[in-house]
N, C-alpha and C. Protein backbone atom coordinates (compact mmCIF):
# COMPACT_ATOMS: atom_id res chain seq x y z
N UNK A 1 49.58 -50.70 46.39
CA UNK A 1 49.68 -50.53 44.96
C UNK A 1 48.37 -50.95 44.27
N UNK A 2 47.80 -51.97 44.74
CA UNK A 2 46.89 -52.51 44.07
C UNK A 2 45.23 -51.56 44.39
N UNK A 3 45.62 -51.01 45.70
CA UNK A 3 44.31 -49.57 46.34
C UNK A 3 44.46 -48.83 44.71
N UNK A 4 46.19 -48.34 44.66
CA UNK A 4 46.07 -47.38 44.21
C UNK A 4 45.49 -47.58 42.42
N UNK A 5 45.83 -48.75 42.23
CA UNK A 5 44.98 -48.97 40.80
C UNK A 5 43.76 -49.11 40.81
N UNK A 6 43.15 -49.65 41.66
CA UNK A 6 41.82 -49.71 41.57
C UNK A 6 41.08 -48.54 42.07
N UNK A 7 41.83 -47.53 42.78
CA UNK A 7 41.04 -46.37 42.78
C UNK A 7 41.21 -45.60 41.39
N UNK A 8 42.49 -45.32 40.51
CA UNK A 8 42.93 -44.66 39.70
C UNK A 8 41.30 -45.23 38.26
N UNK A 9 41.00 -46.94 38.58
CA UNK A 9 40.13 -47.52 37.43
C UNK A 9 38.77 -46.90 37.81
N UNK A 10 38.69 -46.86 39.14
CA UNK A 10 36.84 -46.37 39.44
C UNK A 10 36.84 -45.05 39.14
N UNK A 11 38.35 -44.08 39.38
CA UNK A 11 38.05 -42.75 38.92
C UNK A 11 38.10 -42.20 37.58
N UNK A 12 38.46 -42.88 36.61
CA UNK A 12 38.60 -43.09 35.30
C UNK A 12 37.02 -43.40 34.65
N UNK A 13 36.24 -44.24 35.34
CA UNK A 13 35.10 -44.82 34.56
C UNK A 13 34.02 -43.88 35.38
N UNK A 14 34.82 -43.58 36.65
CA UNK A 14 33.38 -42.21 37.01
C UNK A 14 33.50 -40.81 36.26
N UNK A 15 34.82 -40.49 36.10
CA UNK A 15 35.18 -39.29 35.02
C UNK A 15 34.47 -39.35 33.79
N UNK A 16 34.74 -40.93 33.25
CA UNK A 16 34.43 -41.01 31.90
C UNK A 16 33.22 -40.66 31.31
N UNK A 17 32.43 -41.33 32.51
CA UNK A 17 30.52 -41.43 32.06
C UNK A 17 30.53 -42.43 31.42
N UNK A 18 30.54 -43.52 32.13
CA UNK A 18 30.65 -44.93 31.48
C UNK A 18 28.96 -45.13 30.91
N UNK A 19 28.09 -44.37 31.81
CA UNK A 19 26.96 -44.71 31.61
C UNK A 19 26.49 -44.07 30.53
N UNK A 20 26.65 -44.55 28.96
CA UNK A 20 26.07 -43.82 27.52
C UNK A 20 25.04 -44.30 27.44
N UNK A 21 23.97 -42.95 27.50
CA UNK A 21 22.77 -42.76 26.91
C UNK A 21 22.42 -42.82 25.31
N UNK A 22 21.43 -43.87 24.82
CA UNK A 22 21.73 -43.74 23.62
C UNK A 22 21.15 -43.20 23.56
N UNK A 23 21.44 -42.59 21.54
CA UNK A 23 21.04 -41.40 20.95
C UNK A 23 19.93 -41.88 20.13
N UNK A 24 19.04 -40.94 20.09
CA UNK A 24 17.91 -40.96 19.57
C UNK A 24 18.07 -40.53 17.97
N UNK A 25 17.47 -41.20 17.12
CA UNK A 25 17.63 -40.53 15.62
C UNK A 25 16.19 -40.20 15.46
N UNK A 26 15.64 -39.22 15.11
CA UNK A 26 14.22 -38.85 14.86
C UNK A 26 14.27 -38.34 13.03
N UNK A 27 15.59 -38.55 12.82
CA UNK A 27 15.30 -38.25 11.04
C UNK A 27 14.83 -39.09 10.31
N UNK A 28 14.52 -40.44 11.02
CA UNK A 28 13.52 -41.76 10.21
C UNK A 28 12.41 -41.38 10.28
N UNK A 29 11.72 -40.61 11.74
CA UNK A 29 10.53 -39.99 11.51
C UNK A 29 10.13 -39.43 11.29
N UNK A 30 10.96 -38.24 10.79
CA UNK A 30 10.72 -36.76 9.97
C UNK A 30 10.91 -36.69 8.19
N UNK A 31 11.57 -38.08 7.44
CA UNK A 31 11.60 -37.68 6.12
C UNK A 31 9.93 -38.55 5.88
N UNK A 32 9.33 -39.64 6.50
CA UNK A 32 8.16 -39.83 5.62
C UNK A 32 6.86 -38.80 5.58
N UNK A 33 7.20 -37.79 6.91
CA UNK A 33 6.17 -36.99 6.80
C UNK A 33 6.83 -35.64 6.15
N UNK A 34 7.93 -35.15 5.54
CA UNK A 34 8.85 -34.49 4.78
C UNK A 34 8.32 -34.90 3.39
N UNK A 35 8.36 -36.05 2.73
CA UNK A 35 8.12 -36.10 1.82
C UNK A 35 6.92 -36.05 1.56
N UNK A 36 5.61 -36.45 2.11
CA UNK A 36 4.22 -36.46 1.59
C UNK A 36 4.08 -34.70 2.04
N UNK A 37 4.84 -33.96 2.67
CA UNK A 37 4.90 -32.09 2.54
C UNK A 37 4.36 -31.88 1.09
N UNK A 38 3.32 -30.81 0.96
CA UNK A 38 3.38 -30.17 -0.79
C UNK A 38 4.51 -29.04 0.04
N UNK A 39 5.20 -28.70 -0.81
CA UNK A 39 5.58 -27.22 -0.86
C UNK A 39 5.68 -26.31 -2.00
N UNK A 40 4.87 -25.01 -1.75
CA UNK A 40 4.56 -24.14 -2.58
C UNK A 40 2.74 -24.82 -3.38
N UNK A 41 2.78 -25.74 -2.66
CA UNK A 41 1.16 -26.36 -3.36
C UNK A 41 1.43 -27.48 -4.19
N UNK A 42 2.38 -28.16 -4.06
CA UNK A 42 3.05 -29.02 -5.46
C UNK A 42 3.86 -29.97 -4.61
N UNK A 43 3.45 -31.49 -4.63
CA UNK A 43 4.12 -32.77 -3.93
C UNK A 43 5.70 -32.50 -4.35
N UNK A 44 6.24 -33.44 -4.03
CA UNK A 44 7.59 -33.76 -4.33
C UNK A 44 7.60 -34.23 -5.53
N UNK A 45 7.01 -35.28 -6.16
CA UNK A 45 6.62 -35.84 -7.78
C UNK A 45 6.69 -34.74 -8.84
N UNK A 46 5.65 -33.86 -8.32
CA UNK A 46 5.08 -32.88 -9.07
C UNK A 46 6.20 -31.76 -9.37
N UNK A 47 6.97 -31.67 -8.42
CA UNK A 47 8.17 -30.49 -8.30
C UNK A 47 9.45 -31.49 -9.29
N UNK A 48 9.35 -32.36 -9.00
CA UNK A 48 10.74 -33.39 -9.83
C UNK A 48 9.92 -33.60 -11.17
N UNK A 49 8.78 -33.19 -11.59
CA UNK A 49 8.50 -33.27 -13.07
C UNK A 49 8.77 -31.66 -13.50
N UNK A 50 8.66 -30.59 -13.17
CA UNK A 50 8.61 -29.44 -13.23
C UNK A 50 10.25 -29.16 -13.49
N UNK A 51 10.94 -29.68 -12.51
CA UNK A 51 12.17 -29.31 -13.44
C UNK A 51 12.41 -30.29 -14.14
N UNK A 52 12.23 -31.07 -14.40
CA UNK A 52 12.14 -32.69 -15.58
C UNK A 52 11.92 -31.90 -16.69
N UNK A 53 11.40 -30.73 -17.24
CA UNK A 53 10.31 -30.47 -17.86
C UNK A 53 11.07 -28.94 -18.61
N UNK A 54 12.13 -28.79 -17.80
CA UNK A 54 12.72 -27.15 -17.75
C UNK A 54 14.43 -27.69 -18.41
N UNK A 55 14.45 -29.06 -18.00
CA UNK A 55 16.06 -29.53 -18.55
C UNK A 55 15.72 -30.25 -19.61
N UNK A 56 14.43 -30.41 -20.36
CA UNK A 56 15.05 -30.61 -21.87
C UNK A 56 15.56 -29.46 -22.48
N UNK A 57 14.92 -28.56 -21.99
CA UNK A 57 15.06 -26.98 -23.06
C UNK A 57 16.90 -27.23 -23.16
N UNK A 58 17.56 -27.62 -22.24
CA UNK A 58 19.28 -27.07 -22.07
C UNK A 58 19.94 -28.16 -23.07
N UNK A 59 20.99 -27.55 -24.01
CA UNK A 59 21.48 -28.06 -25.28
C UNK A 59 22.34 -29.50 -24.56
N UNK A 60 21.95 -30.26 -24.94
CA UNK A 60 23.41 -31.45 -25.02
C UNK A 60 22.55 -32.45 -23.86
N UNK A 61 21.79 -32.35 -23.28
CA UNK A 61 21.15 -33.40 -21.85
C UNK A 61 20.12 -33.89 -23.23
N UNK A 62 20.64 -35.39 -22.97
CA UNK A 62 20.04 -36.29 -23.81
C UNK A 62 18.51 -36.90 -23.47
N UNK A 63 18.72 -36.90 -21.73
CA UNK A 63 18.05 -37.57 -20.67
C UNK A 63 18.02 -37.00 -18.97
N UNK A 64 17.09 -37.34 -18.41
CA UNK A 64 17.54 -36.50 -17.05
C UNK A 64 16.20 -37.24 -16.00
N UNK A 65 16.76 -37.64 -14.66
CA UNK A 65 16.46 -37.97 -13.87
C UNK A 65 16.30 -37.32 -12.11
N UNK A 66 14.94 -37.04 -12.19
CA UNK A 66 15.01 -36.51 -10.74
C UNK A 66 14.67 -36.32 -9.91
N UNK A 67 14.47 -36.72 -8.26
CA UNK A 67 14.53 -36.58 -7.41
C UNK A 67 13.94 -35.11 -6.24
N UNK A 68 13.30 -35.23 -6.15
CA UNK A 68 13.00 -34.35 -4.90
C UNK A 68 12.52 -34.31 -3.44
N UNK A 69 13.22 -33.96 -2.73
CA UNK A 69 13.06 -34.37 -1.07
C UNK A 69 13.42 -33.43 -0.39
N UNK A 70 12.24 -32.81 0.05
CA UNK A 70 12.19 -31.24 1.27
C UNK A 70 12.44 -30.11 -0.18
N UNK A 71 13.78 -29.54 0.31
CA UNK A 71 13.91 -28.68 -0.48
C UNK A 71 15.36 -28.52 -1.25
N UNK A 72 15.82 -30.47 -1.91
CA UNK A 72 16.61 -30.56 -2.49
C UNK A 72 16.07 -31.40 -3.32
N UNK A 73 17.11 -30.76 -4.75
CA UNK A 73 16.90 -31.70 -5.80
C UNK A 73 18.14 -32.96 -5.94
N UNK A 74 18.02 -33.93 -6.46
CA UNK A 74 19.00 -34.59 -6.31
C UNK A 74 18.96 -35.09 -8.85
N UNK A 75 19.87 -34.65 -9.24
CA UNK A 75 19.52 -34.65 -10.80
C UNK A 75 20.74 -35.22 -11.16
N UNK A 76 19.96 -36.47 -12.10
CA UNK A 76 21.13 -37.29 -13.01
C UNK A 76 20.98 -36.77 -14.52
N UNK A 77 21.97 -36.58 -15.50
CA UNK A 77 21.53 -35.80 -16.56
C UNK A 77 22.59 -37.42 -17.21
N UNK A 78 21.93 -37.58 -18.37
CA UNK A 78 22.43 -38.42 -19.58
C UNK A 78 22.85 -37.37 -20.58
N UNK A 79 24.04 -37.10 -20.88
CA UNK A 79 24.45 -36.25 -22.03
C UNK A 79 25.83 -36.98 -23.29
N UNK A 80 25.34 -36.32 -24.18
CA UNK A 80 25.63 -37.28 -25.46
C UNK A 80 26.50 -35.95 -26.52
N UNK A 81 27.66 -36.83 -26.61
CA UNK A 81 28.69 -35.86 -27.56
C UNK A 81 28.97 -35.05 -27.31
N UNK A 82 29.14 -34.48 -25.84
CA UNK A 82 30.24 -33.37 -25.60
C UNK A 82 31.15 -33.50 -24.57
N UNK A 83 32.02 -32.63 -24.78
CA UNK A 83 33.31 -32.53 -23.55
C UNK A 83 33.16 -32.42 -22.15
N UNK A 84 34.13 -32.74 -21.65
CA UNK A 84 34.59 -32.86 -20.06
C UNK A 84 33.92 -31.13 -19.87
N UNK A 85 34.27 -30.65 -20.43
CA UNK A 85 34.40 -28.81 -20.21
C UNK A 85 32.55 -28.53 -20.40
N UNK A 86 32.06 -28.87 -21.56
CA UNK A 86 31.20 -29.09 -22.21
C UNK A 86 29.78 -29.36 -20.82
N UNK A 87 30.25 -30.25 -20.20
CA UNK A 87 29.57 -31.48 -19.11
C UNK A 87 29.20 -30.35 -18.24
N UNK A 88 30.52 -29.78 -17.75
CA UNK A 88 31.25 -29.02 -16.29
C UNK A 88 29.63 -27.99 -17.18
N UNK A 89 30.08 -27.36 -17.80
CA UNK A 89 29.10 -26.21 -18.15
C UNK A 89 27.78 -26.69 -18.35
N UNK A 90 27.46 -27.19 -18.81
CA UNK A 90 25.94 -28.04 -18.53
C UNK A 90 25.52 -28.38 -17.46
N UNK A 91 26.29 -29.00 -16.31
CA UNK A 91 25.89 -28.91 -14.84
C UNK A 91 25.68 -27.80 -14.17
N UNK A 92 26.98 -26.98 -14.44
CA UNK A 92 26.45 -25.65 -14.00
C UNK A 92 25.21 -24.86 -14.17
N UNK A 93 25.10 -24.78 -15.49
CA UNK A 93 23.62 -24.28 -15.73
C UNK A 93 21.99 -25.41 -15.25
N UNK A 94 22.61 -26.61 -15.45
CA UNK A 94 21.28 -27.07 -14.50
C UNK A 94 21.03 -26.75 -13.07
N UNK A 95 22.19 -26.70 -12.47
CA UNK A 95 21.86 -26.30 -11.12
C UNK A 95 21.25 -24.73 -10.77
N UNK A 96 21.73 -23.88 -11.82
CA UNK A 96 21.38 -22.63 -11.89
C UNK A 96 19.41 -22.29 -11.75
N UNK A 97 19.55 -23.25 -13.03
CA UNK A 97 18.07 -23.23 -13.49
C UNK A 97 16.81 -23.94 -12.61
N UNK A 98 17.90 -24.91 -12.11
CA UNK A 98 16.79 -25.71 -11.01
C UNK A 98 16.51 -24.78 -9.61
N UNK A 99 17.68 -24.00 -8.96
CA UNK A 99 17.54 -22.88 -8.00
C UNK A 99 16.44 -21.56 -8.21
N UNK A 100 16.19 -21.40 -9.59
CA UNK A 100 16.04 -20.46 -9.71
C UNK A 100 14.49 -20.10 -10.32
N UNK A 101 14.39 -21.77 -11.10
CA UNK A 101 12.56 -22.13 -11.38
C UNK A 101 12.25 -23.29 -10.90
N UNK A 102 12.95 -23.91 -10.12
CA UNK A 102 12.15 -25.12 -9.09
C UNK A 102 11.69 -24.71 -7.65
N UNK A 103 10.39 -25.13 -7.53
CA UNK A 103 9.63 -24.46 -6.64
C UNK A 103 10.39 -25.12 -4.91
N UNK A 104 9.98 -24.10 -4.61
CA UNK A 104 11.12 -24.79 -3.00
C UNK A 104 12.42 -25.11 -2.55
N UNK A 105 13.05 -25.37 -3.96
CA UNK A 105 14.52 -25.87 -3.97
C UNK A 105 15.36 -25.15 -3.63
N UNK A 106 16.62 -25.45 -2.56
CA UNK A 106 17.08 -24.61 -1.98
C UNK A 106 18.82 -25.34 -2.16
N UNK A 107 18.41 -26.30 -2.41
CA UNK A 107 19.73 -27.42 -2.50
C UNK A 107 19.91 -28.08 -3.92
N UNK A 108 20.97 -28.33 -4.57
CA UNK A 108 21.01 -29.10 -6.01
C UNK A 108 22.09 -30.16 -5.84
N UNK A 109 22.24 -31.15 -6.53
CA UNK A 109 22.80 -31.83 -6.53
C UNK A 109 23.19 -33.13 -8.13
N UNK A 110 23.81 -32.42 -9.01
CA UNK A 110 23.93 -32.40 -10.12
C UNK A 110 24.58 -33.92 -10.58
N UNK A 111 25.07 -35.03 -11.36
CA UNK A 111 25.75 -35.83 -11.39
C UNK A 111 25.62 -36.41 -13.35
N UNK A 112 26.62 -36.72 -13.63
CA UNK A 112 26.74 -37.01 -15.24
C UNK A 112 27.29 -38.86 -15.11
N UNK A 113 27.67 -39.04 -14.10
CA UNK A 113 28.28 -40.49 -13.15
C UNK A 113 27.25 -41.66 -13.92
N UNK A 114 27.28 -42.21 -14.74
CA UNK A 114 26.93 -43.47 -15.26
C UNK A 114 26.27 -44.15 -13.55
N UNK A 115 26.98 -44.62 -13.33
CA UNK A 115 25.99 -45.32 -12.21
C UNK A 115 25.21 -44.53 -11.28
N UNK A 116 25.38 -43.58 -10.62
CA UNK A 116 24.67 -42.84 -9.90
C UNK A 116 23.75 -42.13 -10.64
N UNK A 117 23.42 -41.92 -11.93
CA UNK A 117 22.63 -41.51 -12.80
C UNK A 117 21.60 -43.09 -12.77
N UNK A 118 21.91 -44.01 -13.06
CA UNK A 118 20.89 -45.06 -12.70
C UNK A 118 19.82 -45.24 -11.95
N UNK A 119 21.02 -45.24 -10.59
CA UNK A 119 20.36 -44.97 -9.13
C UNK A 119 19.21 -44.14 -9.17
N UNK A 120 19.74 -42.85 -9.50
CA UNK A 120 18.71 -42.03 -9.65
C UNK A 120 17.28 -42.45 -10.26
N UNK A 121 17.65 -42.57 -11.27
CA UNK A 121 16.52 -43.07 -12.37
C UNK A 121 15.63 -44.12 -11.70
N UNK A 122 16.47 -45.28 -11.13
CA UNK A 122 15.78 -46.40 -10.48
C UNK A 122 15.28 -45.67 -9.16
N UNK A 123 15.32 -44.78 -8.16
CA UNK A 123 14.61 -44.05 -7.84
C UNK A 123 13.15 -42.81 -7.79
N UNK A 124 13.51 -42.81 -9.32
CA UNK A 124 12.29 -41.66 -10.01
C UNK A 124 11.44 -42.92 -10.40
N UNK A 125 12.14 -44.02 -10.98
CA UNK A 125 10.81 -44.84 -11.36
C UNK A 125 10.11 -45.38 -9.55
N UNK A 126 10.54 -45.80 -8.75
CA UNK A 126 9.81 -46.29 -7.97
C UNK A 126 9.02 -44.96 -6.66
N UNK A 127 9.84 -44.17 -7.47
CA UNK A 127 8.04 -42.96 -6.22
C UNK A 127 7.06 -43.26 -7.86
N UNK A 128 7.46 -42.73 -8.68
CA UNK A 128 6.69 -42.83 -9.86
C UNK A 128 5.33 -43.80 -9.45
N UNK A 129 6.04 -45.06 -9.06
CA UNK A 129 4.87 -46.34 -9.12
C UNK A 129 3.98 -46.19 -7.95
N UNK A 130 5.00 -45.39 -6.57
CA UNK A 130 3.87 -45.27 -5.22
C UNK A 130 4.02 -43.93 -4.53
């Protein structure tokens, strides 16, 4: 009985592949040279002022914060005196506008979120500084 468990345990952990290879993450070494990328001729800074620059024009965004990395935008909008419905439609059209005159952008990522609008912001200020 006791053969038969201890063969049943060695064939279990030889089946299993007890031996895990760890995994390699190489996306720590691919976003710092991702971000110093120009794409289209224009840093990442330069592309997050460009649509910075395209969302005052849109009615009701009081404020707006943003982000760019590869070929996503990541945008916090501060908006003042309008509706839930109001919001919904104002996001929509920023994301529209950022796809469609932000250079490279292939991804959007819209947010009206009091705190994650911060984040953001406290993000735009510190590439800002380096």
């Amino acid at each position: 009985m006791k053969k038969l468990a201890l063969t049943i345990c060695l064939a279990l952990c030889f089946f299993s592949g007890c031996g895990a290879a760890p995994v390699q993450n190489h996306l720590q070494k691919a976003l710092p040279a991702e971000d110093e990328e120009k794409i289209g001729g224009k840093s990442p800074a330069e592309r997050a002022e460009e649509i910075r620059s395209f969302l005052g024009q849109i009615y009701g965004i009081t404020g707006s914060a943003v982000v760019v990395e590869g070929h996503t935008a990541i945008i916090g909008l501060r908006l003042d005196g309008v509706t839930q419905s109001q919001a919904q439609q104002i996001m929509k059209e920023t994301e529209n506008m950022t796809l469609c005159y932000g250079t490279g952008i292939d991804n959007v990522s819209v947010t009206v979120t009091d705190t994650i609008v911060s984040l953001i912001e406290a993000e735009q200020r510190k590439r800002m500084r380096g």
